[in-house]
PDB file of N, CA and C in Angstrom:
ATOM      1  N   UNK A   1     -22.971   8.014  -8.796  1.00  0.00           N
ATOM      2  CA  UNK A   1     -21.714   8.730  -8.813  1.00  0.00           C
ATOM      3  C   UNK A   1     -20.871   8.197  -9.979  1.00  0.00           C
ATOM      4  N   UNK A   2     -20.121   9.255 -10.828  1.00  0.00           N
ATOM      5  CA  UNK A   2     -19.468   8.270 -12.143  1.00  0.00           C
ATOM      6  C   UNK A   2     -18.364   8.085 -11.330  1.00  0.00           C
ATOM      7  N   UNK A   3     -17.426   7.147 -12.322  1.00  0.00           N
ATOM      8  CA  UNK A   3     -16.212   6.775 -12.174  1.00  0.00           C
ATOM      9  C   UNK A   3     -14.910   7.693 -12.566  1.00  0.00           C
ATOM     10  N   UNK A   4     -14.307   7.665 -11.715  1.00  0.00           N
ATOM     11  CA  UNK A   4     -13.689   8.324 -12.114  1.00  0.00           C
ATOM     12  C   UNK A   4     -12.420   8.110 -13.633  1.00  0.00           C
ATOM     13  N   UNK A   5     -12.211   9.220 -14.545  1.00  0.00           N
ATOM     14  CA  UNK A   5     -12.013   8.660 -15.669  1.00  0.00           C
ATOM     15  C   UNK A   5     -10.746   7.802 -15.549  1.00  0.00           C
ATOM     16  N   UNK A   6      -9.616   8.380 -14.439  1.00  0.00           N
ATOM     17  CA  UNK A   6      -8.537   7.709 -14.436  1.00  0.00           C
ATOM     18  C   UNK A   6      -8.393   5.889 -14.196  1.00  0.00           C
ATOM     19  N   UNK A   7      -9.368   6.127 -13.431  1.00  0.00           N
ATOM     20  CA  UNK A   7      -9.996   4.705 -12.810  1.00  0.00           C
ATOM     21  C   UNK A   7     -10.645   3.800 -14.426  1.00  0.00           C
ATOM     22  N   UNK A   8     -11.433   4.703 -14.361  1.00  0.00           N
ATOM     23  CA  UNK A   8     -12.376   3.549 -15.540  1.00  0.00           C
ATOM     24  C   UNK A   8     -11.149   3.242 -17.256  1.00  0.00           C
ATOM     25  N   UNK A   9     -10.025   4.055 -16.711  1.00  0.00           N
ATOM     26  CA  UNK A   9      -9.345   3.911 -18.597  1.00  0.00           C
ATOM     27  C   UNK A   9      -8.854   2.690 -17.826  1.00  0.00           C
ATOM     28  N   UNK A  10      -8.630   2.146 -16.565  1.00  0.00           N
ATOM     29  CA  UNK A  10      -8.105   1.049 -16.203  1.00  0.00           C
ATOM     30  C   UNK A  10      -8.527  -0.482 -16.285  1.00  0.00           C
ATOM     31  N   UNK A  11     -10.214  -0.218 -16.765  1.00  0.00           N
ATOM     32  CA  UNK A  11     -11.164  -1.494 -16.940  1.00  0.00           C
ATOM     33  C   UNK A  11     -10.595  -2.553 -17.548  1.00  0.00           C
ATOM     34  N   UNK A  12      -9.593  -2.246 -18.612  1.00  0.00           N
ATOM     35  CA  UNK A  12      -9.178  -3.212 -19.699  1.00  0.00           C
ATOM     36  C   UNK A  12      -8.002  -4.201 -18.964  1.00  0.00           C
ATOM     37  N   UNK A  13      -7.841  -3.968 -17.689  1.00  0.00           N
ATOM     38  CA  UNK A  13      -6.600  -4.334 -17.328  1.00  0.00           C
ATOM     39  C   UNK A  13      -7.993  -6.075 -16.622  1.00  0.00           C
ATOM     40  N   UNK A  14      -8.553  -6.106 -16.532  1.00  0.00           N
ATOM     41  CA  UNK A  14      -9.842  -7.056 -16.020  1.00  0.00           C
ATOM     42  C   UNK A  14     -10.102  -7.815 -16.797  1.00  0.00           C
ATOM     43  N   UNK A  15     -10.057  -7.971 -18.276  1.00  0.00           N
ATOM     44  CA  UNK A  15     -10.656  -8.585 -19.319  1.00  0.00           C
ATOM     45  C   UNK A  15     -10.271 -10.087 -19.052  1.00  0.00           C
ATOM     46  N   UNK A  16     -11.097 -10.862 -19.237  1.00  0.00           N
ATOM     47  CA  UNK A  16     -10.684 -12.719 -19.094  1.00  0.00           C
ATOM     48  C   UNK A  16     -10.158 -13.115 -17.864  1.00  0.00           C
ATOM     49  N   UNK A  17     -10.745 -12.199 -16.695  1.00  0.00           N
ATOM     50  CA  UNK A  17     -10.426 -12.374 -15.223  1.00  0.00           C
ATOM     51  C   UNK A  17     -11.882 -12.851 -14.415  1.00  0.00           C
ATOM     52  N   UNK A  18     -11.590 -14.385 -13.945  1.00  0.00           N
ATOM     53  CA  UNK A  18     -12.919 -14.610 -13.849  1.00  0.00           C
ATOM     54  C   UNK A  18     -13.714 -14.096 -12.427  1.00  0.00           C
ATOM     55  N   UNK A  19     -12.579 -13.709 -11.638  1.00  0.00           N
ATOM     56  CA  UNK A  19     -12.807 -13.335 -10.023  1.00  0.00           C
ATOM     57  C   UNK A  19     -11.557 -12.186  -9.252  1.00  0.00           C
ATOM     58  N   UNK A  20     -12.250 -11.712  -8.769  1.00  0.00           N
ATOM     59  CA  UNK A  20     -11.309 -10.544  -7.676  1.00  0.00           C
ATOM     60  C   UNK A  20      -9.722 -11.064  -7.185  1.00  0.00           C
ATOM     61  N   UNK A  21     -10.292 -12.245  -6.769  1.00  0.00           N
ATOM     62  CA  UNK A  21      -9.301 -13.531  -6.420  1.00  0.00           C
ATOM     63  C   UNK A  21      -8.308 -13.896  -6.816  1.00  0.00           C
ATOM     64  N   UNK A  22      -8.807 -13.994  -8.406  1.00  0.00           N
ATOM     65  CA  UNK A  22      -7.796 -14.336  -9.195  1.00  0.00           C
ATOM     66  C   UNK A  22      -6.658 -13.322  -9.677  1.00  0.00           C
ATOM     67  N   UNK A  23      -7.313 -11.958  -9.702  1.00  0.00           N
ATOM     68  CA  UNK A  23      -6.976 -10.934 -10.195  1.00  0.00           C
ATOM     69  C   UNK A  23      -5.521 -10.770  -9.330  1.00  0.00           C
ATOM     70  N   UNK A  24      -6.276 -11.006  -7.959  1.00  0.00           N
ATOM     71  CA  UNK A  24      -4.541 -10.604  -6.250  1.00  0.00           C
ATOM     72  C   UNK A  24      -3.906 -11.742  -6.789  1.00  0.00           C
ATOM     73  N   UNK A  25      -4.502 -12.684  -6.498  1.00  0.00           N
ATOM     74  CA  UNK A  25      -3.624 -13.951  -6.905  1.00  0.00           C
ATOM     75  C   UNK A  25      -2.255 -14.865  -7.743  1.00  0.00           C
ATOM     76  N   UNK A  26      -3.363 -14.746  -8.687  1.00  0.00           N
ATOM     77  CA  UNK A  26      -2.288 -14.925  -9.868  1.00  0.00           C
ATOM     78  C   UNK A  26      -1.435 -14.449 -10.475  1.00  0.00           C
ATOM     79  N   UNK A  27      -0.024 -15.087 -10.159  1.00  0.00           N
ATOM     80  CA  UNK A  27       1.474 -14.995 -10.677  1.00  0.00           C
ATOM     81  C   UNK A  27       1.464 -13.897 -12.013  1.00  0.00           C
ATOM     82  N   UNK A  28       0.747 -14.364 -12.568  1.00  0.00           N
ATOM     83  CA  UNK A  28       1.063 -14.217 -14.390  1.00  0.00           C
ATOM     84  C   UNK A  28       0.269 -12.642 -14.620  1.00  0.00           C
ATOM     85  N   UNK A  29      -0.646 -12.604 -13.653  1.00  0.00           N
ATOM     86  CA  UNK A  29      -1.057 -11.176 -13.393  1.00  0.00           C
ATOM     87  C   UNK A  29      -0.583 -10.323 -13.058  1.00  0.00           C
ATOM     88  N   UNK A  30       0.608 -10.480 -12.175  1.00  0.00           N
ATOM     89  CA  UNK A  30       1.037  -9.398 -11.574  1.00  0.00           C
ATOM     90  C   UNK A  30       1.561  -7.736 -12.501  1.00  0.00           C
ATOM     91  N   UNK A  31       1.822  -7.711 -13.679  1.00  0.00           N
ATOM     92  CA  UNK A  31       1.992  -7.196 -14.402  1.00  0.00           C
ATOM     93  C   UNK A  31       0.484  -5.904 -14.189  1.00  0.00           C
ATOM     94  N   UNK A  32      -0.328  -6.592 -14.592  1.00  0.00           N
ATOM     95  CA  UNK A  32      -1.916  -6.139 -14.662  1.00  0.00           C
ATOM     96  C   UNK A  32      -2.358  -5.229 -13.520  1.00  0.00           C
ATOM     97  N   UNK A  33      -1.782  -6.079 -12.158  1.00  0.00           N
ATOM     98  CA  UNK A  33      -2.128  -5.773 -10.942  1.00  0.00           C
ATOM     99  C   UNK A  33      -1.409  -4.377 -10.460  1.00  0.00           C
ATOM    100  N   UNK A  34       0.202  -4.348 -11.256  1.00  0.00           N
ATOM    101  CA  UNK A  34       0.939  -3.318 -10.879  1.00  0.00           C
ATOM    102  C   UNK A  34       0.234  -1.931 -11.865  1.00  0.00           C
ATOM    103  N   UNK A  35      -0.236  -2.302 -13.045  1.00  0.00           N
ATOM    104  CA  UNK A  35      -0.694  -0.826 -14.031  1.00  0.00           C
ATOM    105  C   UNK A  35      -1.980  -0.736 -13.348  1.00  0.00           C
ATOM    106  N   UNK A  36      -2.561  -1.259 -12.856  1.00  0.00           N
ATOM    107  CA  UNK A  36      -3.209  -0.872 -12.029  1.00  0.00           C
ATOM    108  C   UNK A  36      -3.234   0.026 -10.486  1.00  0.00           C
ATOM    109  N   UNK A  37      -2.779  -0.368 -10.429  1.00  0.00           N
ATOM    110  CA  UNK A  37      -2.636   0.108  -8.994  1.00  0.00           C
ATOM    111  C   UNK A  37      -1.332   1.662  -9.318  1.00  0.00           C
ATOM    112  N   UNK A  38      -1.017   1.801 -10.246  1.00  0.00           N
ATOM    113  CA  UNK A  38       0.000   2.700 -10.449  1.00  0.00           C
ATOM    114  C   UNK A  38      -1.416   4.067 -10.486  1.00  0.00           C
ATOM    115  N   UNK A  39      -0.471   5.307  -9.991  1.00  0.00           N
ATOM    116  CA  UNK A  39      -0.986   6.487  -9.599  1.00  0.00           C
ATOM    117  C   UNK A  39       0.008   7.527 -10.347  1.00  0.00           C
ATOM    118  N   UNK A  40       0.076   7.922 -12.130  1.00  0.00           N
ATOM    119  CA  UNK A  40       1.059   8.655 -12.435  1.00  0.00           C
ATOM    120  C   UNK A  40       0.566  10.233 -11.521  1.00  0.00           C
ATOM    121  N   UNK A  41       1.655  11.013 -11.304  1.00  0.00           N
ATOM    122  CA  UNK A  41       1.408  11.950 -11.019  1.00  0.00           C
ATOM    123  C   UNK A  41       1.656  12.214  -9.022  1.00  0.00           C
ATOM    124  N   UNK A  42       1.569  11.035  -8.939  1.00  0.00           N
ATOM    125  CA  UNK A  42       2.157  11.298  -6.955  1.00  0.00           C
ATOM    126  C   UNK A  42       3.227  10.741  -6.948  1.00  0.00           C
ATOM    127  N   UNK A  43       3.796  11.397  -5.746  1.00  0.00           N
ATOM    128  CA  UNK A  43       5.331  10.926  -5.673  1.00  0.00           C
ATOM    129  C   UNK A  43       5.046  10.601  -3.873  1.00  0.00           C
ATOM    130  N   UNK A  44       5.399   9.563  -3.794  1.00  0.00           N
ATOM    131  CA  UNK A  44       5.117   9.452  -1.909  1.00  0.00           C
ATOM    132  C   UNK A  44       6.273  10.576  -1.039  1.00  0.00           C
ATOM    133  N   UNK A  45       5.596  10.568  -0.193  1.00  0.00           N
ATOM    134  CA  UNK A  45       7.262  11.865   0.348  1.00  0.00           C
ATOM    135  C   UNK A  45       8.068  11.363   1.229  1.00  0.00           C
ATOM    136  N   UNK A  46       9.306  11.053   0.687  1.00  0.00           N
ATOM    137  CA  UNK A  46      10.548  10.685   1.501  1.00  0.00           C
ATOM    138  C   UNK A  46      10.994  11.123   2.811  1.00  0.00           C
ATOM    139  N   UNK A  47      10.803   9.710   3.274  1.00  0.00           N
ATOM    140  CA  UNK A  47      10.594   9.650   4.752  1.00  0.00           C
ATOM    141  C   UNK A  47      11.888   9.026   4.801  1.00  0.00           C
ATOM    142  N   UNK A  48      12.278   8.495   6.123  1.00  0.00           N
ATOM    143  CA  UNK A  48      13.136   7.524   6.561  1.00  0.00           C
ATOM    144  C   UNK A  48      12.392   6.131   6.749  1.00  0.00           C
ATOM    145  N   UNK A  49      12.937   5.212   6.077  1.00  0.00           N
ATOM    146  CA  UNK A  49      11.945   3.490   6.835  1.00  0.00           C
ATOM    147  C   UNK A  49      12.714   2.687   7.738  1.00  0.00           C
ATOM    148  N   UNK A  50      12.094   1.827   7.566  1.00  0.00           N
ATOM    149  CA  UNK A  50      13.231   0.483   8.102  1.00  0.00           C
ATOM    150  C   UNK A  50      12.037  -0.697   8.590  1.00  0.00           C
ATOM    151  N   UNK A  51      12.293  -1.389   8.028  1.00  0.00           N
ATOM    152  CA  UNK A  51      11.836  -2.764   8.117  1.00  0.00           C
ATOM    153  C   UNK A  51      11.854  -3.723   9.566  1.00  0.00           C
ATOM    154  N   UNK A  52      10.981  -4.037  10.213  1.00  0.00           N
ATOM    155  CA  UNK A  52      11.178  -5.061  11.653  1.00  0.00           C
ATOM    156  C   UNK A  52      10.089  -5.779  11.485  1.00  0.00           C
ATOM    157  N   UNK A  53      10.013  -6.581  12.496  1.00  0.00           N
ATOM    158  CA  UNK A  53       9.423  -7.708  12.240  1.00  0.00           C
ATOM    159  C   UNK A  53       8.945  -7.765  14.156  1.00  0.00           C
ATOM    160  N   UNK A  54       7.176  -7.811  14.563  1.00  0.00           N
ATOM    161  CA  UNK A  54       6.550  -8.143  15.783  1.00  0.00           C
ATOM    162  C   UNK A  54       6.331  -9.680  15.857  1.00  0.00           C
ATOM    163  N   UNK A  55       6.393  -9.963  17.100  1.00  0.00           N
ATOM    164  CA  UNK A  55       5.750 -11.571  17.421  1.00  0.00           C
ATOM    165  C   UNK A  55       3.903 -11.469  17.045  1.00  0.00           C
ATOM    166  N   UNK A  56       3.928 -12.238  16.399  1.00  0.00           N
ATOM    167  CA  UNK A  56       1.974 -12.182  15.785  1.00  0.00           C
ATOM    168  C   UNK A  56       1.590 -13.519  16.662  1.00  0.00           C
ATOM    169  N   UNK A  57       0.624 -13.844  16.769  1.00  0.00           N
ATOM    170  CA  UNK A  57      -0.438 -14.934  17.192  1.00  0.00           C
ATOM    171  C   UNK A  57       0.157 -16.252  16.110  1.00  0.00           C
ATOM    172  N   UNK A  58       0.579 -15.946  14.758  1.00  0.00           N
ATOM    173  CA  UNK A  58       1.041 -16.950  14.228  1.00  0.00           C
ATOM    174  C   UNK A  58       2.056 -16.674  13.441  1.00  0.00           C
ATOM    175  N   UNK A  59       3.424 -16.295  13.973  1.00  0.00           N
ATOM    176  CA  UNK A  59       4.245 -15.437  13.822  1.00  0.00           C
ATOM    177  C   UNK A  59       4.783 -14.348  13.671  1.00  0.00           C
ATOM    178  N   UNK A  60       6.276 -13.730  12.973  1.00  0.00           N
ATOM    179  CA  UNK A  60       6.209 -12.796  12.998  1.00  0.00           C
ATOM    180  C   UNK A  60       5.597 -12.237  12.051  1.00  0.00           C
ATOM    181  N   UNK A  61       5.392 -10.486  12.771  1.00  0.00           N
ATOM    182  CA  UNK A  61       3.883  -9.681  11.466  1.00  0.00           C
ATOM    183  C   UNK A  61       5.189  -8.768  11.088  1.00  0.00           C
ATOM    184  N   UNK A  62       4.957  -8.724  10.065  1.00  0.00           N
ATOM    185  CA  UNK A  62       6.143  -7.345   9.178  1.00  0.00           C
ATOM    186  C   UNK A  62       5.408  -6.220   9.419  1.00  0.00           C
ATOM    187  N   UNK A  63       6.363  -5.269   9.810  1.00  0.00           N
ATOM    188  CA  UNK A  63       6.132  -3.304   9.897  1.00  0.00           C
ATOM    189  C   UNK A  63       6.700  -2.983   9.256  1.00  0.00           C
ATOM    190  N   UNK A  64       6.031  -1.603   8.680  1.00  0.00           N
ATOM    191  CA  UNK A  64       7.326  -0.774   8.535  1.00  0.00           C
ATOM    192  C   UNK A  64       7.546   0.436   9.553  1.00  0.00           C
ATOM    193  N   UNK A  65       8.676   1.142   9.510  1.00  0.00           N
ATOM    194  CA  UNK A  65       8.933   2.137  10.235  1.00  0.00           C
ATOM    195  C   UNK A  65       9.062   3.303   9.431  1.00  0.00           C
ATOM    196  N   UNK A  66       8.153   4.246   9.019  1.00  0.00           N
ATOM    197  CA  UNK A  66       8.467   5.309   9.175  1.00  0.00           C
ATOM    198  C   UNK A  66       8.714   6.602  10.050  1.00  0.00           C
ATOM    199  N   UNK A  67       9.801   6.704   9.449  1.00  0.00           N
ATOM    200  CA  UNK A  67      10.008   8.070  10.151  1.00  0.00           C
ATOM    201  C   UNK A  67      10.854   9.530   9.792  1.00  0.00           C
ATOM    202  N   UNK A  68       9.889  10.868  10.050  1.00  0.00           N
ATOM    203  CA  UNK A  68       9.853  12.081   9.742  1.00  0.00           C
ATOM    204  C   UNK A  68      11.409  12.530  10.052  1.00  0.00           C
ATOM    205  N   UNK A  69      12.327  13.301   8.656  1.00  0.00           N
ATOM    206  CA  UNK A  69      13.910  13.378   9.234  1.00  0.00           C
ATOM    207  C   UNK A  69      13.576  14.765  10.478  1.00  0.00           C
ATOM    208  N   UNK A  70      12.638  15.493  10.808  1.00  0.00           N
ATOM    209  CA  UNK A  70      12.997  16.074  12.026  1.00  0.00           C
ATOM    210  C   UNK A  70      12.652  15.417  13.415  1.00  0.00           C
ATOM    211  N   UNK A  71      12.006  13.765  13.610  1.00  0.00           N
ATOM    212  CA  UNK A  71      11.961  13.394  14.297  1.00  0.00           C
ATOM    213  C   UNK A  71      13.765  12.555  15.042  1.00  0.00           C
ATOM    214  N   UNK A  72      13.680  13.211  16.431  1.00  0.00           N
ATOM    215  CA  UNK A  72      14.679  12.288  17.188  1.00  0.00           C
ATOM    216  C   UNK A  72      14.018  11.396  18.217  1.00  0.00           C
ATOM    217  N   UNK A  73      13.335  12.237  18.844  1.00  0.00           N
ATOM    218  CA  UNK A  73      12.594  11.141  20.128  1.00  0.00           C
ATOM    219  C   UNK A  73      11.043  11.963  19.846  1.00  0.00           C
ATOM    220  N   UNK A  74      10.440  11.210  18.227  1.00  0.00           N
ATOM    221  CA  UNK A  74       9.383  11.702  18.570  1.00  0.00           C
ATOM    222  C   UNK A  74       8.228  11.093  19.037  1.00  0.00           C
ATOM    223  N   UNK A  75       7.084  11.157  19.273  1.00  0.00           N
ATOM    224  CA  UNK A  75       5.638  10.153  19.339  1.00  0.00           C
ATOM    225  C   UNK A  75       5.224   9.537  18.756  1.00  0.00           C
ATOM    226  N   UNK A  76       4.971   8.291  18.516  1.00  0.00           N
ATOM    227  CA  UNK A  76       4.436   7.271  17.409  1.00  0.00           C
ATOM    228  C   UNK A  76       2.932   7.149  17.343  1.00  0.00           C
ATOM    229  N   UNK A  77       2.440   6.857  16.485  1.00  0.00           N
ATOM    230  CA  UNK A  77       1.073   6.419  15.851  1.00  0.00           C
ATOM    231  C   UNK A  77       1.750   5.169  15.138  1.00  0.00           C
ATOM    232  N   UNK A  78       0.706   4.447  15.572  1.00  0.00           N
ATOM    233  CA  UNK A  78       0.278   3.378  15.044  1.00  0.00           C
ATOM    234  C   UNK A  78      -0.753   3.137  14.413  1.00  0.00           C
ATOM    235  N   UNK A  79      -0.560   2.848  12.718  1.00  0.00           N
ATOM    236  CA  UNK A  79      -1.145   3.278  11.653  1.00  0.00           C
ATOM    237  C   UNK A  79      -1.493   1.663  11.176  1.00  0.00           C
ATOM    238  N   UNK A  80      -2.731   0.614  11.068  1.00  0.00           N
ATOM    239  CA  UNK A  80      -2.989  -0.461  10.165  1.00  0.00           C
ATOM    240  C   UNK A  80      -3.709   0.048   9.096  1.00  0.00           C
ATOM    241  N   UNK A  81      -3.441  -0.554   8.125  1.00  0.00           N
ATOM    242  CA  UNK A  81      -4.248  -0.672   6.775  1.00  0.00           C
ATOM    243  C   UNK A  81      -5.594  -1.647   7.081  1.00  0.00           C
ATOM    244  N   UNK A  82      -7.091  -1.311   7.084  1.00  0.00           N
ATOM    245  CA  UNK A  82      -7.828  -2.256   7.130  1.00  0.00           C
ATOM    246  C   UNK A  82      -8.238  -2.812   6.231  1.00  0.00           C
ATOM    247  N   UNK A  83      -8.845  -3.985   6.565  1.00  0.00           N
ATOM    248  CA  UNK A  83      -9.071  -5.304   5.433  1.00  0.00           C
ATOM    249  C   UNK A  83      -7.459  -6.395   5.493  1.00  0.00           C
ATOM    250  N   UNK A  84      -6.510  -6.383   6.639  1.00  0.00           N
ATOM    251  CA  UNK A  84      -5.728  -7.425   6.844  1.00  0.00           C
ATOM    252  C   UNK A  84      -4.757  -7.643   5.826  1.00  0.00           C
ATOM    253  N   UNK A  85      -4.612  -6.931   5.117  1.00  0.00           N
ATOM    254  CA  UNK A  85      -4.037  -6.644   3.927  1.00  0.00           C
ATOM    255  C   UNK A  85      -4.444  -8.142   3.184  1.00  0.00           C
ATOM    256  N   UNK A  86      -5.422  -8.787   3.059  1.00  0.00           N
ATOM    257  CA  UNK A  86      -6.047  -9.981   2.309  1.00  0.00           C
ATOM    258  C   UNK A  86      -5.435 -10.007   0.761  1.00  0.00           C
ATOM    259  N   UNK A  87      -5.381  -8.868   0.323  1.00  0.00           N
ATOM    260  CA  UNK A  87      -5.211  -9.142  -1.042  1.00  0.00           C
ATOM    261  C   UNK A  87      -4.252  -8.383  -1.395  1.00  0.00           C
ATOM    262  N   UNK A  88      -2.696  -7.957  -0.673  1.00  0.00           N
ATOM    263  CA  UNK A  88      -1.848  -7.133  -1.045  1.00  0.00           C
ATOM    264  C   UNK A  88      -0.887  -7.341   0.383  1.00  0.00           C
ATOM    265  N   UNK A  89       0.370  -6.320   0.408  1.00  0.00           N
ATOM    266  CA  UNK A  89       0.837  -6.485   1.347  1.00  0.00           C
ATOM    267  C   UNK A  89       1.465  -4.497   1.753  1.00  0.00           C
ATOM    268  N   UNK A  90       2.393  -4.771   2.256  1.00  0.00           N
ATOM    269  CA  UNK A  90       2.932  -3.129   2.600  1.00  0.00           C
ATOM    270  C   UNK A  90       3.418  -2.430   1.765  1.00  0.00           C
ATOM    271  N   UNK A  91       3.697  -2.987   0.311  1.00  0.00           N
ATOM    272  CA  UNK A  91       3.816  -2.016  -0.577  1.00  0.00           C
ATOM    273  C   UNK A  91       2.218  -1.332  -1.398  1.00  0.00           C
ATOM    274  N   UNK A  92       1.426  -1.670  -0.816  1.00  0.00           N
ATOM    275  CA  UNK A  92       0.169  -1.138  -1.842  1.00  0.00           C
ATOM    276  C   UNK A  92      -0.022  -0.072  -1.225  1.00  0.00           C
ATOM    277  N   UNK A  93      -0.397   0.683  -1.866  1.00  0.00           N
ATOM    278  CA  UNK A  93      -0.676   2.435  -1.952  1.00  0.00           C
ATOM    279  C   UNK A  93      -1.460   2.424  -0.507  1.00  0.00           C
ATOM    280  N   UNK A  94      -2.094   1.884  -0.667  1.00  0.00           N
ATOM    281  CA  UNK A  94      -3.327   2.052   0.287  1.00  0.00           C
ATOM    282  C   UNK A  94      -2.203   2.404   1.941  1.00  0.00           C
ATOM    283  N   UNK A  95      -1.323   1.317   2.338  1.00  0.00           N
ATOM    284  CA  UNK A  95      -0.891   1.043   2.971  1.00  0.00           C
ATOM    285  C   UNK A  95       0.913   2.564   3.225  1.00  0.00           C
ATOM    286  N   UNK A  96       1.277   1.961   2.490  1.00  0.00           N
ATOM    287  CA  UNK A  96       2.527   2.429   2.025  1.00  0.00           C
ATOM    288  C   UNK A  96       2.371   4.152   1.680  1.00  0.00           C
ATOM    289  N   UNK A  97       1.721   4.817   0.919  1.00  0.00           N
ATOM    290  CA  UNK A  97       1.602   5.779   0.971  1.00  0.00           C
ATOM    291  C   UNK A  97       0.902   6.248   1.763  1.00  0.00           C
ATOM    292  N   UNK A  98       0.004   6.256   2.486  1.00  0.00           N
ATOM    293  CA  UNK A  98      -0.638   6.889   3.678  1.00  0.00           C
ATOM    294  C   UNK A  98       0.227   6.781   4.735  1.00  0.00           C
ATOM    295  N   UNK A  99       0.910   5.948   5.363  1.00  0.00           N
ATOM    296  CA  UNK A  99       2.047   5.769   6.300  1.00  0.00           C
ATOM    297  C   UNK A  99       3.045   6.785   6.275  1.00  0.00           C
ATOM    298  N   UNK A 100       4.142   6.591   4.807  1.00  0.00           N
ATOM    299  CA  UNK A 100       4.572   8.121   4.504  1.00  0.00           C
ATOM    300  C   UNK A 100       4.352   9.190   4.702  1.00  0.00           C
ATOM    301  N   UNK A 101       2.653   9.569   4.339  1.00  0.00           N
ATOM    302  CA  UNK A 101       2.402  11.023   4.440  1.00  0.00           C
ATOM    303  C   UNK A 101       1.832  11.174   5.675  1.00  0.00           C
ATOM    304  N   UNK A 102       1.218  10.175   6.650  1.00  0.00           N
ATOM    305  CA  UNK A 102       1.219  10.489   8.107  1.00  0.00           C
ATOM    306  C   UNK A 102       2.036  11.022   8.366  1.00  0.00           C
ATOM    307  N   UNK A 103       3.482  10.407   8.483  1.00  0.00           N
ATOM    308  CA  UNK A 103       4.598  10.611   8.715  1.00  0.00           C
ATOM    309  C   UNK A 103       5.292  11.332   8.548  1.00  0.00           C
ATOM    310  N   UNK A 104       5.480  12.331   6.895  1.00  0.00           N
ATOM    311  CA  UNK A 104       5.866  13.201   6.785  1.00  0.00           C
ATOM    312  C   UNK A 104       5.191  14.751   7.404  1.00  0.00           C
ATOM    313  N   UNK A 105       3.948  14.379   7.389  1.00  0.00           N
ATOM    314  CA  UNK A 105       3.012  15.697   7.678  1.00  0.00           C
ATOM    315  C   UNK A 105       2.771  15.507   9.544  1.00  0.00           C
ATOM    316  N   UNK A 106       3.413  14.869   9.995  1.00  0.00           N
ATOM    317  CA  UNK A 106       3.311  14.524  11.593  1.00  0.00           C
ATOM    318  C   UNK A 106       4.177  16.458  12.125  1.00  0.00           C
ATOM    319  N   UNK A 107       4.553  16.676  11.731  1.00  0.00           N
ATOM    320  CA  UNK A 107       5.206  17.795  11.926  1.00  0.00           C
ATOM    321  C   UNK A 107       4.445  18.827  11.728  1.00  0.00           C
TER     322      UNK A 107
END
């Protein structure tokens, strides 16, 4: 299967990166990590959020809350990102935009 081209003009952002690891990791990367992960052309769809915080096994776990503006008392889904978010947190696409558009398209 090829790559896709948007994906592969992104290779250069990797160069003198010796591990995956290093890539989440490192401070001085983050620059790299953000043109990467950038998606020109989507716009996430404006939801309502709000930030709380659950009791975890080893503290508190951060949520977010979205929610749809025609919801008042509506039904929740409970939406995780899998893979533990290991190498990112609630702003990565993966996470953050799928939540949104659950959310907006819940209607």
């Amino acid at each position: 299967m090829p790559i896709h081209p948007a994906i592969a003009s992104k290779f250069h952002l990797f160069e003198d990166i010796s591990s995956f690891l290093q890539f989440m990791e490192d401070p001085a990367l983050a620059d790299r990590r953000k043109a990467f992960e950038e998606h020109p052309g989507y716009d996430a769809p404006a939801v309502a959020t709000r930030m709380e915080a659950i009791p975890g096994p080893h503290g508190p776990v951060p949520v977010r809350i979205c929610t749809p503006d025609w919801a008042d008392d509506a039904p929740c889904l409970v939406w995780m990102h899998g893979g533990a978010f290991i190498g990112d947190d609630l702003d990565m696409p993966e996470a953050d935009w799928v939540a949104r558009e659950l959310a907006f398209r819940a209607g």
